[in-house]
Protein backbone atom coordinates (compact mmCIF):
# COMPACT_ATOMS: atom_id res chain seq x y z
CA UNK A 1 -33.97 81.94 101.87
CA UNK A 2 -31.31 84.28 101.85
CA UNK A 3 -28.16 83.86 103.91
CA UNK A 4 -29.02 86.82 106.79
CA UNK A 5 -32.39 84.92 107.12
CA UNK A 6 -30.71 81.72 107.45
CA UNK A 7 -28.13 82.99 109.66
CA UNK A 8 -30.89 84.47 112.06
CA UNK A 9 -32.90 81.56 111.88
CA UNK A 10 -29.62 79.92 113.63
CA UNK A 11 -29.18 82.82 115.70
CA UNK A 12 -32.86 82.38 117.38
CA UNK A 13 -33.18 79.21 117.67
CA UNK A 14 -29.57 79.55 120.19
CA UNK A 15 -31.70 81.62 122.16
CA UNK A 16 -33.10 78.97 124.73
CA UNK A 17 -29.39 78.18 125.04
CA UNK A 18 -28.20 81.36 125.66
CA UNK A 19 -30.84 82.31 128.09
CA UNK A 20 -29.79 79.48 130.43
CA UNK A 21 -26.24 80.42 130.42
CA UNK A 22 -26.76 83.94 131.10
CA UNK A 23 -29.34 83.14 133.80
CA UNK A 24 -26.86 80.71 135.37
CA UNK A 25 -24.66 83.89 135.72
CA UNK A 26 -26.94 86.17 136.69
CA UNK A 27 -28.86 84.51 138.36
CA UNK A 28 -31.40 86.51 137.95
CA UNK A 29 -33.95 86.84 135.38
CA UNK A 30 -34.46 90.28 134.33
CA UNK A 31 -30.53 90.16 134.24
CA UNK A 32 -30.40 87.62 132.19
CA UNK A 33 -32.52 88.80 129.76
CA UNK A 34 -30.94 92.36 129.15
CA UNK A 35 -27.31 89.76 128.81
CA UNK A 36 -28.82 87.59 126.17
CA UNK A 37 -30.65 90.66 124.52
CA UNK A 38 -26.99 92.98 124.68
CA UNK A 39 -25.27 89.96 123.21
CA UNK A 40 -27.97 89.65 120.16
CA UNK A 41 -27.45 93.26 119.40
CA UNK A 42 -23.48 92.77 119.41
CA UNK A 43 -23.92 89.48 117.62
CA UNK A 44 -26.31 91.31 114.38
CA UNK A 45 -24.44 94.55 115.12
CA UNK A 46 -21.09 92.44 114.08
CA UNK A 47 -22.64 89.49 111.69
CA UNK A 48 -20.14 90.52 109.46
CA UNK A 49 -17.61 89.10 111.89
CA UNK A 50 -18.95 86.03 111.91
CA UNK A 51 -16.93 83.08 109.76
CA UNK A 52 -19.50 80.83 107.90
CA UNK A 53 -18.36 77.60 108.74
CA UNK A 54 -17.42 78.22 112.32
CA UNK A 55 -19.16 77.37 115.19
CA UNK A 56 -21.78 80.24 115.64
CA UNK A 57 -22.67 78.58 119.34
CA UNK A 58 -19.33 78.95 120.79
CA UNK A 59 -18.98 83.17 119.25
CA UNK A 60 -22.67 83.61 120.42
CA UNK A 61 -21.27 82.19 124.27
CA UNK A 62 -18.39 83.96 124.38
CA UNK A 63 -20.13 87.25 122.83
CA UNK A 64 -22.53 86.63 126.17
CA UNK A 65 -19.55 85.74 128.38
CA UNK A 66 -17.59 88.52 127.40
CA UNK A 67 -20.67 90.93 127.88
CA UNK A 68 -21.31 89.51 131.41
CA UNK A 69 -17.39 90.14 132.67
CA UNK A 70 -17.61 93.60 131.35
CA UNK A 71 -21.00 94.17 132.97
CA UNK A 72 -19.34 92.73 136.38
CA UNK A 73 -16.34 95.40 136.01
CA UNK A 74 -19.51 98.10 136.26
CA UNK A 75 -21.03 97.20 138.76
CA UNK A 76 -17.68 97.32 140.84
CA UNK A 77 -18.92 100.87 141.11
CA UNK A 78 -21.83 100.79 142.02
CA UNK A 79 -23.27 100.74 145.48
CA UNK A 80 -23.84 96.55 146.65
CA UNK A 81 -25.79 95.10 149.16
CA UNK A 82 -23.85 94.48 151.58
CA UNK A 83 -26.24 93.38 154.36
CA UNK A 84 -28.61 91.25 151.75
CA UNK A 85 -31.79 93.39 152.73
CA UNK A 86 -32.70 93.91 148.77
CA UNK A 87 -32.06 90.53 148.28
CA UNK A 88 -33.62 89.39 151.22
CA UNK A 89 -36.46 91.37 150.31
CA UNK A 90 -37.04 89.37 146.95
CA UNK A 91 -37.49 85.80 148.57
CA UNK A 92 -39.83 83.93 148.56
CA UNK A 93 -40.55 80.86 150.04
CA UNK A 94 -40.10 77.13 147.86
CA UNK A 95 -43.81 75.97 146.76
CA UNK A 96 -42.22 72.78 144.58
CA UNK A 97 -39.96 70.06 146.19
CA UNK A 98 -37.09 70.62 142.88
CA UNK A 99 -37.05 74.47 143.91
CA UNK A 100 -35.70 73.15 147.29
CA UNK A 101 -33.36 71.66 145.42
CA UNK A 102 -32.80 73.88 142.76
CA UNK A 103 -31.68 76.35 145.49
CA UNK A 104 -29.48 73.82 147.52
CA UNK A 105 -27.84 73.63 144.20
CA UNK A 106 -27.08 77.12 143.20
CA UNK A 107 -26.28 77.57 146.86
CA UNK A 108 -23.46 74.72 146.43
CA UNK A 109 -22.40 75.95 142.60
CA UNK A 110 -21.77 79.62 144.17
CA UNK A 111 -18.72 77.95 146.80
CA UNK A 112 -17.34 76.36 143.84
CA UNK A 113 -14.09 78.19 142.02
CA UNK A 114 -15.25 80.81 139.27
CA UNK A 115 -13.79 78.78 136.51
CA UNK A 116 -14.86 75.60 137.93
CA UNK A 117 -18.48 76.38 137.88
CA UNK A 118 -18.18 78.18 134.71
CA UNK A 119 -16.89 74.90 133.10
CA UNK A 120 -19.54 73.07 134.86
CA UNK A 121 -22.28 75.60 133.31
CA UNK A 122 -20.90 75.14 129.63
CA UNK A 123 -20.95 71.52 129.46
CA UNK A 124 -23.32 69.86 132.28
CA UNK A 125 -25.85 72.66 131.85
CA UNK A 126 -25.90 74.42 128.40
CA UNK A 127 -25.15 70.87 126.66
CA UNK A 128 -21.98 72.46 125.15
CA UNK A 129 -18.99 69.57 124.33
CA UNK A 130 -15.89 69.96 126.55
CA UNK A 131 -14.06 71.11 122.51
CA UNK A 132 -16.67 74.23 122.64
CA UNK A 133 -16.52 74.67 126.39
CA UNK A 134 -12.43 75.27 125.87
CA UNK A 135 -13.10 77.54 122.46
CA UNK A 136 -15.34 79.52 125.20
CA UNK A 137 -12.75 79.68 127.83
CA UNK A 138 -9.79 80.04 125.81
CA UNK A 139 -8.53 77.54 127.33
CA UNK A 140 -6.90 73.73 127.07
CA UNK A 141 -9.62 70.86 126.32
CA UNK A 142 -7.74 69.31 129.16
CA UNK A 143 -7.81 71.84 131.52
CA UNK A 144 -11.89 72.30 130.33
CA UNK A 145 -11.82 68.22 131.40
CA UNK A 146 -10.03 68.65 134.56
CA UNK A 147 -12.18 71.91 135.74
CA UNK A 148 -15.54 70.01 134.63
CA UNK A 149 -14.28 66.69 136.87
CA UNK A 150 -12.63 68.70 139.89
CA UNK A 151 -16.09 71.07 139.65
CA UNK A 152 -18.10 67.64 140.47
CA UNK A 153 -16.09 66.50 142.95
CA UNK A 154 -16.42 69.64 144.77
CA UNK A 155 -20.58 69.84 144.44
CA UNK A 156 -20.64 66.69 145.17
CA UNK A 157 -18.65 66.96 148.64
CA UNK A 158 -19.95 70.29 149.07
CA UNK A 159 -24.01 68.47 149.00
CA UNK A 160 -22.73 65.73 151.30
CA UNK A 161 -23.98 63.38 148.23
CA UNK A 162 -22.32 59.83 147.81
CA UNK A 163 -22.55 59.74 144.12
CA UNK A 164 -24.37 62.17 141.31
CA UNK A 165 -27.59 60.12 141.20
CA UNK A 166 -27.83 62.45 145.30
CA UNK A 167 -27.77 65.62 142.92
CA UNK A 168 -30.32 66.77 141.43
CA UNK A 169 -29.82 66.75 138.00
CA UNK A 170 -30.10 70.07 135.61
CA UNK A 171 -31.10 68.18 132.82
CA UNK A 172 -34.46 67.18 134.85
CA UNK A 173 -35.15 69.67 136.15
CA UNK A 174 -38.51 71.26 135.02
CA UNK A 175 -38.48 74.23 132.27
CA UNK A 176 -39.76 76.71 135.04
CA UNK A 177 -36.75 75.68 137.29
CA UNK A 178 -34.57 76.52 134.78
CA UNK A 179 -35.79 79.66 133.39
C-alpha cells in the first residue's frame, strides 16, 4: 500500500466525522455535504501540506471550519430570509419522539454563544478530546474546558433540565437523527 493510498484510506474513513460537524453547522444537509465535499478537495488539493505524524483529524476540522466561516462571509451578500417563509416552507412535522427532541435541542444549541456551541460540537458531538478541540479553535485547552462546561450549563438552563440525564443525549441519538 503506498503512502497516498494509506493516507486516503485515513482521509475516508474521517468522513462520518466530518459530515456531523459540518451538518451541525449547517444545519442542513445538502449544505453539509457540499462543506465536507469542498474541504476533501482542499484537503487532496493540499496533501502535500499535510505533516505525517500530525493529527490529520484536527487539519481535516479546521480545513472544514475554515471553509464554513468563509462560506458565511458570502452569504453576507446574498439576499436572507428574513421573514422564514423558505424555511418555513421546508418543515415538516416530527414523526419520531427523538426528532422532538432533536429539534428542542438544536433550538437550545442555536441561543448558546458561537464559540460555546462550537466547543460543545467538537468534543460532546464529534468525539474530538478537549487537546484537538483547542488545536481546532486556536485556542487555550483551558479556555476549550471552560467554553465546553459554561456551554452545558447554558443548554442545560436554557432546556429547563435539572441535570444532563433531562437532555437528550447526541451520542444516542439514532444515525438518521444525526445525519
Amino acid at each position: 500500500m503506498t503512502a497516498t493510498s494509506s493516507w486516503r484510506d485515513e482521509v475516508v474513513a474521517l468522513i462520518p466525522a466530518l459530515r456531523a460537524f459540518a451538518w451541525s453547522l449547517c444545519h442542513n444537509g445538502s449544505d453539509a455535504d457540499d462543506l465536507v465535499q469542498d474541504t476533501l478537495i482542499k484537503a487532496w488539493t493540499h496533501r502535500d501540506r499535510f505533516e505525517p505524524g500530525t493529527n490529520l483529524r484536527a487539519w481535516l476540522f479546521t480545513i472544514l471550519r475554515n471553509t464554513y466561516y468563509t462560506h458565511v462571509l458570502r452569504r453576507r451578500r446574498e439576499v436572507r430570509d428574513e421573514q422564514g417563509e423558505y424555511a418555513g416552507a421546508l418543515k415538516t412535522a416530527p414523526t419520531q419522539d427523538w426528532s422532538v427532541a432533536v429539534h428542542s435541542l438544536q433550538a437550545a444549541l442555536q441561543q448558546l454563544p458561537d464559540e460555546h456551541r462550537e466547543a460543545l460540537i467538537l468534543v460532546g458531538a464529534a468525539g474530538l478530546s478537549y487537546e484537538e478541540a483547542a488545536e481546532i479553535c486556536g485556542c487555550a485547552l483551558g479556555t476549550i474546558k471552560s467554553r465546553v462546561n459554561r456551554a452545558r450549563a447554558r443548554l442545560l438552563k436554557i432546556m429547563d433540565a435539572e441535570d444532563a440525564s433531562d437532555v437528550l443525549a447526541l451520542e444516542t441519538m439514532p444515525a438518521a437523527g444525526r445525519a
